[in-house]
N, C-alpha and C. Protein backbone atom coordinates (compact mmCIF):
# COMPACT_ATOMS: atom_id res chain seq x y z
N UNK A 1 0.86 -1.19 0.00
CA UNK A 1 0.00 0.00 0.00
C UNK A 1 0.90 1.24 0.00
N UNK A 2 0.71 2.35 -1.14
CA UNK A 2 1.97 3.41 -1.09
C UNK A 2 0.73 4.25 -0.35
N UNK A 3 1.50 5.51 0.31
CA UNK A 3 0.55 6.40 0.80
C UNK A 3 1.78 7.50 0.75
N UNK A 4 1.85 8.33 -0.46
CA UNK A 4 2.91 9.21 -0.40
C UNK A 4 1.93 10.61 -0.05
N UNK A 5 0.71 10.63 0.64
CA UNK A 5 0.34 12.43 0.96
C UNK A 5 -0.09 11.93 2.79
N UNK A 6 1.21 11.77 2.98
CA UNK A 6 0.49 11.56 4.74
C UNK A 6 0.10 12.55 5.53
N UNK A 7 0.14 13.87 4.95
CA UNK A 7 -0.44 15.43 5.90
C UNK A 7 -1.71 16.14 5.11
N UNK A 8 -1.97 15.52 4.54
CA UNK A 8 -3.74 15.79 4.07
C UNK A 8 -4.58 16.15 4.81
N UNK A 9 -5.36 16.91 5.16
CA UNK A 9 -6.52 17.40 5.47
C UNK A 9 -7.42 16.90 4.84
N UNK A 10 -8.69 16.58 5.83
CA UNK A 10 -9.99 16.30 5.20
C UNK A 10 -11.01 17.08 6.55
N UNK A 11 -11.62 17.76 5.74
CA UNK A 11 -12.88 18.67 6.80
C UNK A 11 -13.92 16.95 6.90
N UNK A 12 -13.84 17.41 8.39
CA UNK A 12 -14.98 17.40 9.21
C UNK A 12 -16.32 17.41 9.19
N UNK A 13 -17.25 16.87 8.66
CA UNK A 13 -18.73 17.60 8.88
C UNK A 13 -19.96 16.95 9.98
N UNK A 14 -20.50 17.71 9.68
CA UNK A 14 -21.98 16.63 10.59
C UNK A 14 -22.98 16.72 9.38
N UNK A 15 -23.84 16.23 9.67
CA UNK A 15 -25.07 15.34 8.74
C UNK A 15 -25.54 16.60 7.75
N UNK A 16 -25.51 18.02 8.19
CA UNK A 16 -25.59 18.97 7.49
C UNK A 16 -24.79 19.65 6.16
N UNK A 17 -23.25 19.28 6.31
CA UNK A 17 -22.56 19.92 5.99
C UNK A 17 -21.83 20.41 6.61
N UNK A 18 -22.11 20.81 7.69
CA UNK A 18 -21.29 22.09 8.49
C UNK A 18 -19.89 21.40 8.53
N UNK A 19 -18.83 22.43 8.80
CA UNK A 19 -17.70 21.92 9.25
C UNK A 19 -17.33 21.96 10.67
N UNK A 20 -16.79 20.58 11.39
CA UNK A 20 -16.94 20.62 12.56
C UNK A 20 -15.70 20.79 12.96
N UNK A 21 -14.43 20.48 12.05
CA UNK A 21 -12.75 20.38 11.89
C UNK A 21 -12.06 19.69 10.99
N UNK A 22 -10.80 19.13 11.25
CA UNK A 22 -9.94 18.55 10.02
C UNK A 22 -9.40 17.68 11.06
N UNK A 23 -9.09 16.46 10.03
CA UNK A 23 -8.43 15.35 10.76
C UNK A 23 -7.57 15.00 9.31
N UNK A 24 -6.40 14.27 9.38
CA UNK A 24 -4.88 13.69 8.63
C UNK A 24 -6.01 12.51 8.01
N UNK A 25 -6.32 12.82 6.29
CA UNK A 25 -6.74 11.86 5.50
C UNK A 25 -6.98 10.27 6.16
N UNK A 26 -5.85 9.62 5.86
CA UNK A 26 -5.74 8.47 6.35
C UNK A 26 -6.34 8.21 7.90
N UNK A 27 -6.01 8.73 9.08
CA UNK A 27 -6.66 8.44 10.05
C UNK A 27 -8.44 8.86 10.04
N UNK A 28 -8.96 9.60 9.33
CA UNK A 28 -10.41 9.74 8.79
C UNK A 28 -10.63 8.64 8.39
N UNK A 29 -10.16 8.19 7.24
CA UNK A 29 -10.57 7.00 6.90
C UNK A 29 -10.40 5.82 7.44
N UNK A 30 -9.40 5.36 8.56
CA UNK A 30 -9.34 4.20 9.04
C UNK A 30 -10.64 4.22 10.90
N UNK A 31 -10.62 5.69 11.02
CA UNK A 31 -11.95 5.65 11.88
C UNK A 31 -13.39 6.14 11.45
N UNK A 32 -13.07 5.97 10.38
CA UNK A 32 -14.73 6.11 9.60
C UNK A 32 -15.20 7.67 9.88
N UNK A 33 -14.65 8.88 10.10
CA UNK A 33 -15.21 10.31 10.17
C UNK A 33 -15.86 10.50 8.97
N UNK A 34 -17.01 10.99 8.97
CA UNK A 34 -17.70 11.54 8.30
C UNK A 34 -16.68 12.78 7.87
N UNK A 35 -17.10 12.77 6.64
CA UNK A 35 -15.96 13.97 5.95
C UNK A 35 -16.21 14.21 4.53
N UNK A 36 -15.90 15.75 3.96
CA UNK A 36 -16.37 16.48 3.23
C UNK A 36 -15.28 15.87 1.78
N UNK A 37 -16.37 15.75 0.73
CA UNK A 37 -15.81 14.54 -0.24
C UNK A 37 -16.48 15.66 -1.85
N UNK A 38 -16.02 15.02 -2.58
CA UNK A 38 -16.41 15.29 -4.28
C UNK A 38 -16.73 14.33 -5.29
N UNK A 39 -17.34 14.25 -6.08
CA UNK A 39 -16.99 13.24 -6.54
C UNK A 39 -16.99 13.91 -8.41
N UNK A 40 -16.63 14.04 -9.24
CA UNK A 40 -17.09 14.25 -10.72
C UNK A 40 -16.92 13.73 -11.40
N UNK A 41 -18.35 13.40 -12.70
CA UNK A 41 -18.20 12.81 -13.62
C UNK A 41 -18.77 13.75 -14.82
N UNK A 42 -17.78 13.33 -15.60
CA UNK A 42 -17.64 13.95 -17.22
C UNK A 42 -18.55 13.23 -17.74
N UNK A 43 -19.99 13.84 -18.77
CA UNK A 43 -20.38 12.93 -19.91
C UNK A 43 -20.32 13.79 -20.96
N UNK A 44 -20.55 12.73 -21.72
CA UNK A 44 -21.03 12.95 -23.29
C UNK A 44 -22.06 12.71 -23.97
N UNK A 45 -23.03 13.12 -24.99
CA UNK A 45 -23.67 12.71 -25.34
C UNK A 45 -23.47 11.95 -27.13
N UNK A 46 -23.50 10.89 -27.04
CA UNK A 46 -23.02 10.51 -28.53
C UNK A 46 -24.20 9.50 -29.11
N UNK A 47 -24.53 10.01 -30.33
CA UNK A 47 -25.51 9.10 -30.81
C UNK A 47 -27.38 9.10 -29.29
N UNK A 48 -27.51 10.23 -29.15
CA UNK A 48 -28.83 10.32 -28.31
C UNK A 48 -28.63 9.76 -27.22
N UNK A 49 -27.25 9.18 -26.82
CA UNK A 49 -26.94 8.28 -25.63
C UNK A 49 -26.16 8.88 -24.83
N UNK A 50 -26.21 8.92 -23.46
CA UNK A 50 -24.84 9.54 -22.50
C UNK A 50 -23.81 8.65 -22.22
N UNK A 51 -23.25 9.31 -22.13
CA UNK A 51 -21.40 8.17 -21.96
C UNK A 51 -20.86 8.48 -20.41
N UNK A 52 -20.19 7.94 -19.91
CA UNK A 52 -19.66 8.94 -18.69
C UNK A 52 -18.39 8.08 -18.92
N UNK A 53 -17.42 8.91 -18.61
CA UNK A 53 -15.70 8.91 -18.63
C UNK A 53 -15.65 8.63 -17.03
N UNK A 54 -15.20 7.13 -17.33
CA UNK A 54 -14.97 6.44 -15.51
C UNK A 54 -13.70 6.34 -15.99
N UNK A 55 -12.75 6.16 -14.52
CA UNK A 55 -11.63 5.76 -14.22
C UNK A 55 -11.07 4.46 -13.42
N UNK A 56 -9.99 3.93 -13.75
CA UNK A 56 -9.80 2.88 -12.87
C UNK A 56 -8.89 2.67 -12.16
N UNK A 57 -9.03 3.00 -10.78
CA UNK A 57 -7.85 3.27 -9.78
C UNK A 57 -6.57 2.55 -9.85
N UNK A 58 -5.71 3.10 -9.57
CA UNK A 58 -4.39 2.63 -9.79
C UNK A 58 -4.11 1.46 -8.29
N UNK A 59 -3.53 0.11 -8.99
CA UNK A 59 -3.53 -0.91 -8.09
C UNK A 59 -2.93 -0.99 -6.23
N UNK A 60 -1.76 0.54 -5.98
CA UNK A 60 -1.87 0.76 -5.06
C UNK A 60 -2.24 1.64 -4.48
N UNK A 61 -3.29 2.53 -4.60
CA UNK A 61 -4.07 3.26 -4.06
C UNK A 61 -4.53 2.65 -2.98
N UNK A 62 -4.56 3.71 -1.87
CA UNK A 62 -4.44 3.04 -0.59
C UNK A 62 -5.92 2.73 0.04
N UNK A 63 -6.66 2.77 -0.83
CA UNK A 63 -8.23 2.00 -0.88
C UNK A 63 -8.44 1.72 -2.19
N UNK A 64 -9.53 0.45 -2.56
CA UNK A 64 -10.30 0.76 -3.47
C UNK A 64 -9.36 0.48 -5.11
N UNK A 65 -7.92 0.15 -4.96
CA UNK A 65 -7.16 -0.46 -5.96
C UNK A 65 -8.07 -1.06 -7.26
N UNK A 66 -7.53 -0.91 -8.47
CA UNK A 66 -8.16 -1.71 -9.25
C UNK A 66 -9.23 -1.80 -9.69
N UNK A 67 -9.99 -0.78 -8.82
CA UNK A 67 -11.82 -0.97 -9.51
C UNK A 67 -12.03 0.91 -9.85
N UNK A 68 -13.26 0.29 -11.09
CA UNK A 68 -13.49 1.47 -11.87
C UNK A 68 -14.62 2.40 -10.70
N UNK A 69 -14.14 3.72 -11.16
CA UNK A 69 -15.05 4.75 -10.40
C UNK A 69 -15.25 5.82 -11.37
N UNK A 70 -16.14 6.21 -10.84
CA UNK A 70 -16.47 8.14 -11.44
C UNK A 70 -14.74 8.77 -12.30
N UNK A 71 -14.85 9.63 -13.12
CA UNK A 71 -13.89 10.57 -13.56
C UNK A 71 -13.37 10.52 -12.57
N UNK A 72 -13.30 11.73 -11.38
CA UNK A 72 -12.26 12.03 -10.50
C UNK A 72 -13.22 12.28 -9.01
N UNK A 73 -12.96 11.55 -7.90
CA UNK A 73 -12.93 12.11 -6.31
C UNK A 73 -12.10 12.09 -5.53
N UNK A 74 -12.29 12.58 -4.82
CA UNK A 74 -11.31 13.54 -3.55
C UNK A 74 -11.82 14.46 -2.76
N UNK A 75 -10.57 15.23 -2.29
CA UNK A 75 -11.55 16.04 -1.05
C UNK A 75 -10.96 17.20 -0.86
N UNK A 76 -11.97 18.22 -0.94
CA UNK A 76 -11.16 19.50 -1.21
C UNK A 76 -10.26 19.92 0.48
N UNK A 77 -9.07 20.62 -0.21
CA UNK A 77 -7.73 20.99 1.03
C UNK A 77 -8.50 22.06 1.81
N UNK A 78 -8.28 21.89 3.18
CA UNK A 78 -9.17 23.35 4.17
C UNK A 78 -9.02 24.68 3.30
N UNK A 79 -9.90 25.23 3.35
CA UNK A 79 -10.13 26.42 2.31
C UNK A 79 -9.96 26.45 1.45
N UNK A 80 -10.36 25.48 0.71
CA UNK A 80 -10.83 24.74 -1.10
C UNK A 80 -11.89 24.96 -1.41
N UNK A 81 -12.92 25.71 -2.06
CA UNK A 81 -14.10 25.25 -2.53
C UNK A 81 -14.50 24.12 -3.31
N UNK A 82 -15.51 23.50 -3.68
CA UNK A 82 -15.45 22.32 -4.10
C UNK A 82 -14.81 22.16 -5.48
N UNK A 83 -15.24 23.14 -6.50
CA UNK A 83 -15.23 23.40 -8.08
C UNK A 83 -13.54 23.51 -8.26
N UNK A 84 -12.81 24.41 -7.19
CA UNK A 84 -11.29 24.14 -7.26
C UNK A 84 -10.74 22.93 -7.14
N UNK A 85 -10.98 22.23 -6.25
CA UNK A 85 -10.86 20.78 -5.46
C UNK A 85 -10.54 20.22 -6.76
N UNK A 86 -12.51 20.26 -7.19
CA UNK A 86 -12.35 19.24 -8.44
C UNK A 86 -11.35 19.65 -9.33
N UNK A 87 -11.28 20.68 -9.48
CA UNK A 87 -10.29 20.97 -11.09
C UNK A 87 -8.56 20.52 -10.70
N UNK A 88 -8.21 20.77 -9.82
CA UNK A 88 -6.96 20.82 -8.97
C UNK A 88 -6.78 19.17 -9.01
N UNK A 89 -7.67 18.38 -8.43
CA UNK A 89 -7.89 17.01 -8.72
C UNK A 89 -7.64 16.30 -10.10
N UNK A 90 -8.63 16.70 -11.15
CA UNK A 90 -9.02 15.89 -12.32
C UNK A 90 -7.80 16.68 -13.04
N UNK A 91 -7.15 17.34 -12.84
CA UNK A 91 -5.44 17.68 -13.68
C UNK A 91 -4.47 16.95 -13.02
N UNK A 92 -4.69 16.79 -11.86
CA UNK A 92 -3.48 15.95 -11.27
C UNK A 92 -3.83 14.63 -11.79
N UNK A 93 -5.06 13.66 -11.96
CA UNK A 93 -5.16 12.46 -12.23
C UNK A 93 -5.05 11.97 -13.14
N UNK A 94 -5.52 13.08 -13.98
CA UNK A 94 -6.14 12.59 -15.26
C UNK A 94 -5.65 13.73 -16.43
N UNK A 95 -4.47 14.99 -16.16
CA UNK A 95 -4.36 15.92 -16.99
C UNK A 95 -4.99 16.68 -17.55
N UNK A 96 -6.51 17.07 -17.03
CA UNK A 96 -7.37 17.28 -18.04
C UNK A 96 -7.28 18.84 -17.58
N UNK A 97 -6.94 19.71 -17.75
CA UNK A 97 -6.31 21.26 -17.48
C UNK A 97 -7.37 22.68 -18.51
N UNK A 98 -7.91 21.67 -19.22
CA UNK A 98 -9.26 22.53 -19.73
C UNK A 98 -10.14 22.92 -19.23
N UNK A 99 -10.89 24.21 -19.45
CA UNK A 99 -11.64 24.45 -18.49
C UNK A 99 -12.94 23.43 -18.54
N UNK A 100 -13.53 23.13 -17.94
CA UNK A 100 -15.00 22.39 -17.36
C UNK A 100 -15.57 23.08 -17.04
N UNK A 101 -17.28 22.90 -17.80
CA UNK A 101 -18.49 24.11 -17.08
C UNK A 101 -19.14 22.70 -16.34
N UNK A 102 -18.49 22.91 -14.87
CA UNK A 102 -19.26 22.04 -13.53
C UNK A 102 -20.27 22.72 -12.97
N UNK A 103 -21.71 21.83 -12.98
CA UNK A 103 -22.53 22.02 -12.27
C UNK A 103 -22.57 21.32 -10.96
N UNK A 104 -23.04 21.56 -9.85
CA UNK A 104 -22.87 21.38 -8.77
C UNK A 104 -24.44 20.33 -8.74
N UNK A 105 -24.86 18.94 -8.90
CA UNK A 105 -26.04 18.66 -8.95
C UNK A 105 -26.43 17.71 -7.16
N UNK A 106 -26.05 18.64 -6.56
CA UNK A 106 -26.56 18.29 -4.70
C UNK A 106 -25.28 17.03 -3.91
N UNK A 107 -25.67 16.41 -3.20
CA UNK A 107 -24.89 15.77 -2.85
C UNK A 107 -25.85 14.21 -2.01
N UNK A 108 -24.64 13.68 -1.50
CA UNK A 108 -25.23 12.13 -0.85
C UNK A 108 -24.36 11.92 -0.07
N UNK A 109 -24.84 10.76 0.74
CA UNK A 109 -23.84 10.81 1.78
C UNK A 109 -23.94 8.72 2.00
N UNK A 110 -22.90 8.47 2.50
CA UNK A 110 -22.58 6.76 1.98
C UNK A 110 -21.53 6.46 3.42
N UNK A 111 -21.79 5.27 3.70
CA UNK A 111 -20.79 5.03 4.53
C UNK A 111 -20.17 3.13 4.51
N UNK A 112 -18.90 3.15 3.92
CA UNK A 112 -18.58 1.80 3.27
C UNK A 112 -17.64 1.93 3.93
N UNK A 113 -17.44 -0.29 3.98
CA UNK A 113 -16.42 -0.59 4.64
C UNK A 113 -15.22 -0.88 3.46
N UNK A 114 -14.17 -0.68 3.53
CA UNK A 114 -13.25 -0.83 2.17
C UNK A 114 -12.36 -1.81 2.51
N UNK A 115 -11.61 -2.24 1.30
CA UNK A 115 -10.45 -3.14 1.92
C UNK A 115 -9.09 -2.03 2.68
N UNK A 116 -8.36 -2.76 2.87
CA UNK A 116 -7.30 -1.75 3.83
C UNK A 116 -7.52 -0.99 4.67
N UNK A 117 -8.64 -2.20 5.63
CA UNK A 117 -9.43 -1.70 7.09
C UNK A 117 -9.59 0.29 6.79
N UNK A 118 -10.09 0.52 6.04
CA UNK A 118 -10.78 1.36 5.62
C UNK A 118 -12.07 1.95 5.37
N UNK A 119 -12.44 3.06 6.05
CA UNK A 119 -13.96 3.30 6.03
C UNK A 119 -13.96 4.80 5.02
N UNK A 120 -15.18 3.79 3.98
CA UNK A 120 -15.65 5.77 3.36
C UNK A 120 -16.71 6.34 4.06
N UNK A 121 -16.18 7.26 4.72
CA UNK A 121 -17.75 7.91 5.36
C UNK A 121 -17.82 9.47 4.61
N UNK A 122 -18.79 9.44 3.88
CA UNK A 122 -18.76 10.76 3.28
C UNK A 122 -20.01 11.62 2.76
N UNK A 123 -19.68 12.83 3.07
CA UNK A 123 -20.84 13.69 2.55
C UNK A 123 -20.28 14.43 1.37
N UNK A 124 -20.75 13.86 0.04
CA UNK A 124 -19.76 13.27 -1.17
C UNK A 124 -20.68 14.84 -2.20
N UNK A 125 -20.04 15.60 -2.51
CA UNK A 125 -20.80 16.93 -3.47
C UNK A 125 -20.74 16.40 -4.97
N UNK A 126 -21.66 15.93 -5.37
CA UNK A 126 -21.70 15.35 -6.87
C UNK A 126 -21.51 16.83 -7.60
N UNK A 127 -20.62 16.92 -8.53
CA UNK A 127 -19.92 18.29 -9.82
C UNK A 127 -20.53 16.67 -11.12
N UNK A 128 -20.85 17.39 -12.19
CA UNK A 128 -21.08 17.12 -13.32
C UNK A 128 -20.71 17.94 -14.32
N UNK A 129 -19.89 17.87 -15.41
CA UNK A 129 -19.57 18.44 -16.73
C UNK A 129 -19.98 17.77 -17.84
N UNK A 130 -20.20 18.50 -19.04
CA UNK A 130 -20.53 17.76 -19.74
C UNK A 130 -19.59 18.48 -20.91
N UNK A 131 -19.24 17.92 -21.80
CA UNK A 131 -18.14 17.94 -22.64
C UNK A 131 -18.65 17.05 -23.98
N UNK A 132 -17.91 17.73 -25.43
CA UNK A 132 -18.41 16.90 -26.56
C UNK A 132 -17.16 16.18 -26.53
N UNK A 133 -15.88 17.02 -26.83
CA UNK A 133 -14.73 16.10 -26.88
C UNK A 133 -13.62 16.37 -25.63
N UNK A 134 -12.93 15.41 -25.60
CA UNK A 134 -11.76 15.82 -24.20
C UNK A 134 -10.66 14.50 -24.34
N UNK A 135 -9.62 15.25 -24.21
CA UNK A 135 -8.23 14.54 -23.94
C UNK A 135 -7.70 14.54 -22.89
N UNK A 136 -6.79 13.54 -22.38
CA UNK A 136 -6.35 13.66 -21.03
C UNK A 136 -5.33 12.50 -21.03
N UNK A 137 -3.83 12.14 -19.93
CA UNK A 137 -3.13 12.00 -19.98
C UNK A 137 -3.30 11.61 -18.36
N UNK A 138 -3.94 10.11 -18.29
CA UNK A 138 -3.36 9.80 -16.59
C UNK A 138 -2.48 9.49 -16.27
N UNK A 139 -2.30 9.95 -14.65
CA UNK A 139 -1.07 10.12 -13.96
C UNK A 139 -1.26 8.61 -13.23
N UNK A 140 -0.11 7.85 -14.04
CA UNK A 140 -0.28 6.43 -13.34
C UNK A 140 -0.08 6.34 -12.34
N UNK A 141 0.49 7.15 -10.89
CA UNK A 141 0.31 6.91 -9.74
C UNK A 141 -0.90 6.79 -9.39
N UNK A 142 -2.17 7.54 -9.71
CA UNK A 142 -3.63 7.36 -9.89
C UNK A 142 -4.58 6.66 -10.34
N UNK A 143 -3.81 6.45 -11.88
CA UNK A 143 -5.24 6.00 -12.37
C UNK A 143 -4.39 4.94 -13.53
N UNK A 144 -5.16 3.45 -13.27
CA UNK A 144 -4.36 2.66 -14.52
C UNK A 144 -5.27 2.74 -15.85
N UNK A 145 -6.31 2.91 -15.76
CA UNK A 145 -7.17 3.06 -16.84
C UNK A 145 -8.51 4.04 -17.02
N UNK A 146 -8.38 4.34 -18.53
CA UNK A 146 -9.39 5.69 -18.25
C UNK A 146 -10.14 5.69 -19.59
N UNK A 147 -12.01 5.38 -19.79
CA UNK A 147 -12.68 5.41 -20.77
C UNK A 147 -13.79 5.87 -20.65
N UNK A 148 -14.41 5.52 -22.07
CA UNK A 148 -15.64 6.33 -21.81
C UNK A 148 -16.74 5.07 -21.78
N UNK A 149 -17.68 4.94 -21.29
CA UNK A 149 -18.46 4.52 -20.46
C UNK A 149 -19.86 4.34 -21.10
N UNK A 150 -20.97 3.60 -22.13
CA UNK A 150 -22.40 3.63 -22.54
C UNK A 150 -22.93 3.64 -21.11
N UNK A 151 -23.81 4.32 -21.09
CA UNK A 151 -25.23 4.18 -19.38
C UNK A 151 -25.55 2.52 -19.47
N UNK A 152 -25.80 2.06 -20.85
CA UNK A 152 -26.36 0.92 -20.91
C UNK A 152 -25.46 -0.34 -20.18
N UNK A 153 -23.92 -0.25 -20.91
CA UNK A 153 -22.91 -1.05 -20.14
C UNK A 153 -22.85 -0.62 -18.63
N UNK A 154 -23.07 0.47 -18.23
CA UNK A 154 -22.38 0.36 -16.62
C UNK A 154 -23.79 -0.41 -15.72
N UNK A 155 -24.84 0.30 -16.44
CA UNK A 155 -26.02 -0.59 -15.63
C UNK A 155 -25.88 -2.19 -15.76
N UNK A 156 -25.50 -2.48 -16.64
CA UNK A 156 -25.25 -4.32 -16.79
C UNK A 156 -24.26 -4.35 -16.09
N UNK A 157 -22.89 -3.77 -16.01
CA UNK A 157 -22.38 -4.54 -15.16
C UNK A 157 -22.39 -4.26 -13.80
N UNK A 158 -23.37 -2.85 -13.53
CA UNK A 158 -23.62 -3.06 -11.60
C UNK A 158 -24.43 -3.90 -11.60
N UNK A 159 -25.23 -4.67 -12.60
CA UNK A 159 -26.20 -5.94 -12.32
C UNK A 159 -25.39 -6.91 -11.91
N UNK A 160 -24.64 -7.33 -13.02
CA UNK A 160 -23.29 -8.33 -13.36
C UNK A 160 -22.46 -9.04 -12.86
N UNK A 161 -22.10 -7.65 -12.52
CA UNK A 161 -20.08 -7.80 -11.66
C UNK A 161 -19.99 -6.33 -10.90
N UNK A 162 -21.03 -6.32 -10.08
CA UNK A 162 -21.01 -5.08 -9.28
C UNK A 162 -19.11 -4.75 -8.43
N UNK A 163 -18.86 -5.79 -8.30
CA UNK A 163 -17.62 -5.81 -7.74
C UNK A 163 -16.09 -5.23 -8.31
N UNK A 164 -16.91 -4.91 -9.72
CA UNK A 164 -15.88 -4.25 -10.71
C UNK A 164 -15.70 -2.32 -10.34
N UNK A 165 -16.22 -2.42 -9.56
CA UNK A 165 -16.68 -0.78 -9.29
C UNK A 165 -16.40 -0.54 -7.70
N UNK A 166 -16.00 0.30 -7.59
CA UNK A 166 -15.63 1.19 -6.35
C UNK A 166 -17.25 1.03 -5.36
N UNK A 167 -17.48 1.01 -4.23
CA UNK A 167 -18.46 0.88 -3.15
C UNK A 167 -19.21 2.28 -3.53
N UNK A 168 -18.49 3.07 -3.61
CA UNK A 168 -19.90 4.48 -3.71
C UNK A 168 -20.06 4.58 -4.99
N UNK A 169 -19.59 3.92 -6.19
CA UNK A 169 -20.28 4.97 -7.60
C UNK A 169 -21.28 4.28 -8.03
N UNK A 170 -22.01 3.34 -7.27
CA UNK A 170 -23.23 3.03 -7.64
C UNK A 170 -24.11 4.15 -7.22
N UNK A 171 -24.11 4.79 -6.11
CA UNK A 171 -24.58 5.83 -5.39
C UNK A 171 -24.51 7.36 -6.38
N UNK A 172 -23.20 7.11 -6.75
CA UNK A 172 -23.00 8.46 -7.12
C UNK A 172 -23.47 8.40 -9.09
N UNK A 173 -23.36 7.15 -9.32
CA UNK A 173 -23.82 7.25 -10.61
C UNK A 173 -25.86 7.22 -10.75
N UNK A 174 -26.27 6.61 -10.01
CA UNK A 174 -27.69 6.64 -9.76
C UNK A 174 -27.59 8.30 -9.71
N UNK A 175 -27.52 8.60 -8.77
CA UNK A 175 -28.06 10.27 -9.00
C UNK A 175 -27.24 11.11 -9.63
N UNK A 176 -26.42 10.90 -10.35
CA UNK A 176 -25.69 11.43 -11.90
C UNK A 176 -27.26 11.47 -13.00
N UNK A 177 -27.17 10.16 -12.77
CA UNK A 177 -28.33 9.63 -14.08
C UNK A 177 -29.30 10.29 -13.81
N UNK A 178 -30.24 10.19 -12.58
CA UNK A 178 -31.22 10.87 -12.14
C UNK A 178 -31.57 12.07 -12.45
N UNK A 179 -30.25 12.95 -11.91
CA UNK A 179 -30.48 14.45 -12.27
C UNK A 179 -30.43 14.83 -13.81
N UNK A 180 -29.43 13.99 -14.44
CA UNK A 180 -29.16 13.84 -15.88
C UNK A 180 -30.75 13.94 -16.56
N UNK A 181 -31.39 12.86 -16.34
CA UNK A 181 -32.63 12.49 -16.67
C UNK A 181 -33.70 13.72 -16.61
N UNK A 182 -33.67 14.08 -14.90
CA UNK A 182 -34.38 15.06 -14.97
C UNK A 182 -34.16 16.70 -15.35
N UNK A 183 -33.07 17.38 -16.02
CA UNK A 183 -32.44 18.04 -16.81
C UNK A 183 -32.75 17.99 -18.10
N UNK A 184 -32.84 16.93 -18.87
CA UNK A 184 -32.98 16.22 -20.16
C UNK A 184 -35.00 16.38 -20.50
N UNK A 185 -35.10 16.02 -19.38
CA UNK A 185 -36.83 16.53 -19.53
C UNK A 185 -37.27 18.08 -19.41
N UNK A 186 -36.39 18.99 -18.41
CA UNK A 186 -37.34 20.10 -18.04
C UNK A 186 -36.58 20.92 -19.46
N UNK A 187 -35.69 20.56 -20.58
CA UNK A 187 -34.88 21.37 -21.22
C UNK A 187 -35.93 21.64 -22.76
């Protein structure tokens, strides 16, 4: 397990949002603190269909190795807003240094047990972009693989091989789609 950012900050919250303090990444996560999270996913629309650009964590990432998730999460640094977080994030992972028009579509909150006696406890701010074309260049300390995604394939395989996927982006892709959906109607 590499863990090369051992002085990380992660805010604090209670069930609201609020911030209650900061605790050192890693010890958040190995006592399960509820804590202030992001998560974003990029789509596309190609052929009347949405795509979403998932990623697939790099094998020693110190949770969660090996399985596909959302574009980019993380957690914004004390006095980060979220929209920086994300951008500051999805260039470090994934190179993508273009600007993104992120909408902010609410948030959820999840609490999983992970491997590497690891807990996600999070009050997770779903950002959505949507993009026709985009290039990007992952940073293999991050990420071993990076594509684009049919709605139709990811729903078969959270039927499938749910186990191919990270513990929250079932969560976070359900209300991706959701809001997606309901956007797509009021437009």
């Amino acid at each position: 397990m590499k863990n090369k950012d051992p002085e990380i900050l992660v805010a604090l919250v209670d069930n609201n949002g609020k911030i209650t303090g900061y605790a050192e990444k890693m010890i958040a996560h190995r006592r399960g603190d509820l804590h202030l999270a992001f998560s974003l996913m990029i789509i596309r629309r190609k052929n009347n269909r949405v795509e979403y650009l998932l990623q697939r964590r790099a094998l020693h990432k110190y949770h969660s190795g090996g399985l596909w998730a959302n574009t980019c999460c993380s957690h914004p640094l004390p006095y980060e807003n979220i929209n920086d977080a994300a951008k500051r994030r999805v260039s470090e992972e994934l190179g993508i240094n273009e600007s993104l028009n992120m909408s902010n579509i609410g948030q959820i909150q999840y609490r999983h047990q992970l491997d590497n006696n690891m807990i996600e406890h999070e009050l997770d701010k779903i950002l959505v972009a949507e993009v026709n074309s985009l290039s990007w260049q992952q940073n293999t300390d991050e990420v071993m693989e990076v594509c684009w995604w049919k709605e139709q394939d990811i729903l078969q395989q959270l039927f499938n091989n749910p186990n191919i996927f990270a513990k929250w982006f079932s969560k976070v892709f359900d209300h991706t789609r959701r809001k997606i959906s309901q956007q797509m109607v009021s437009v």
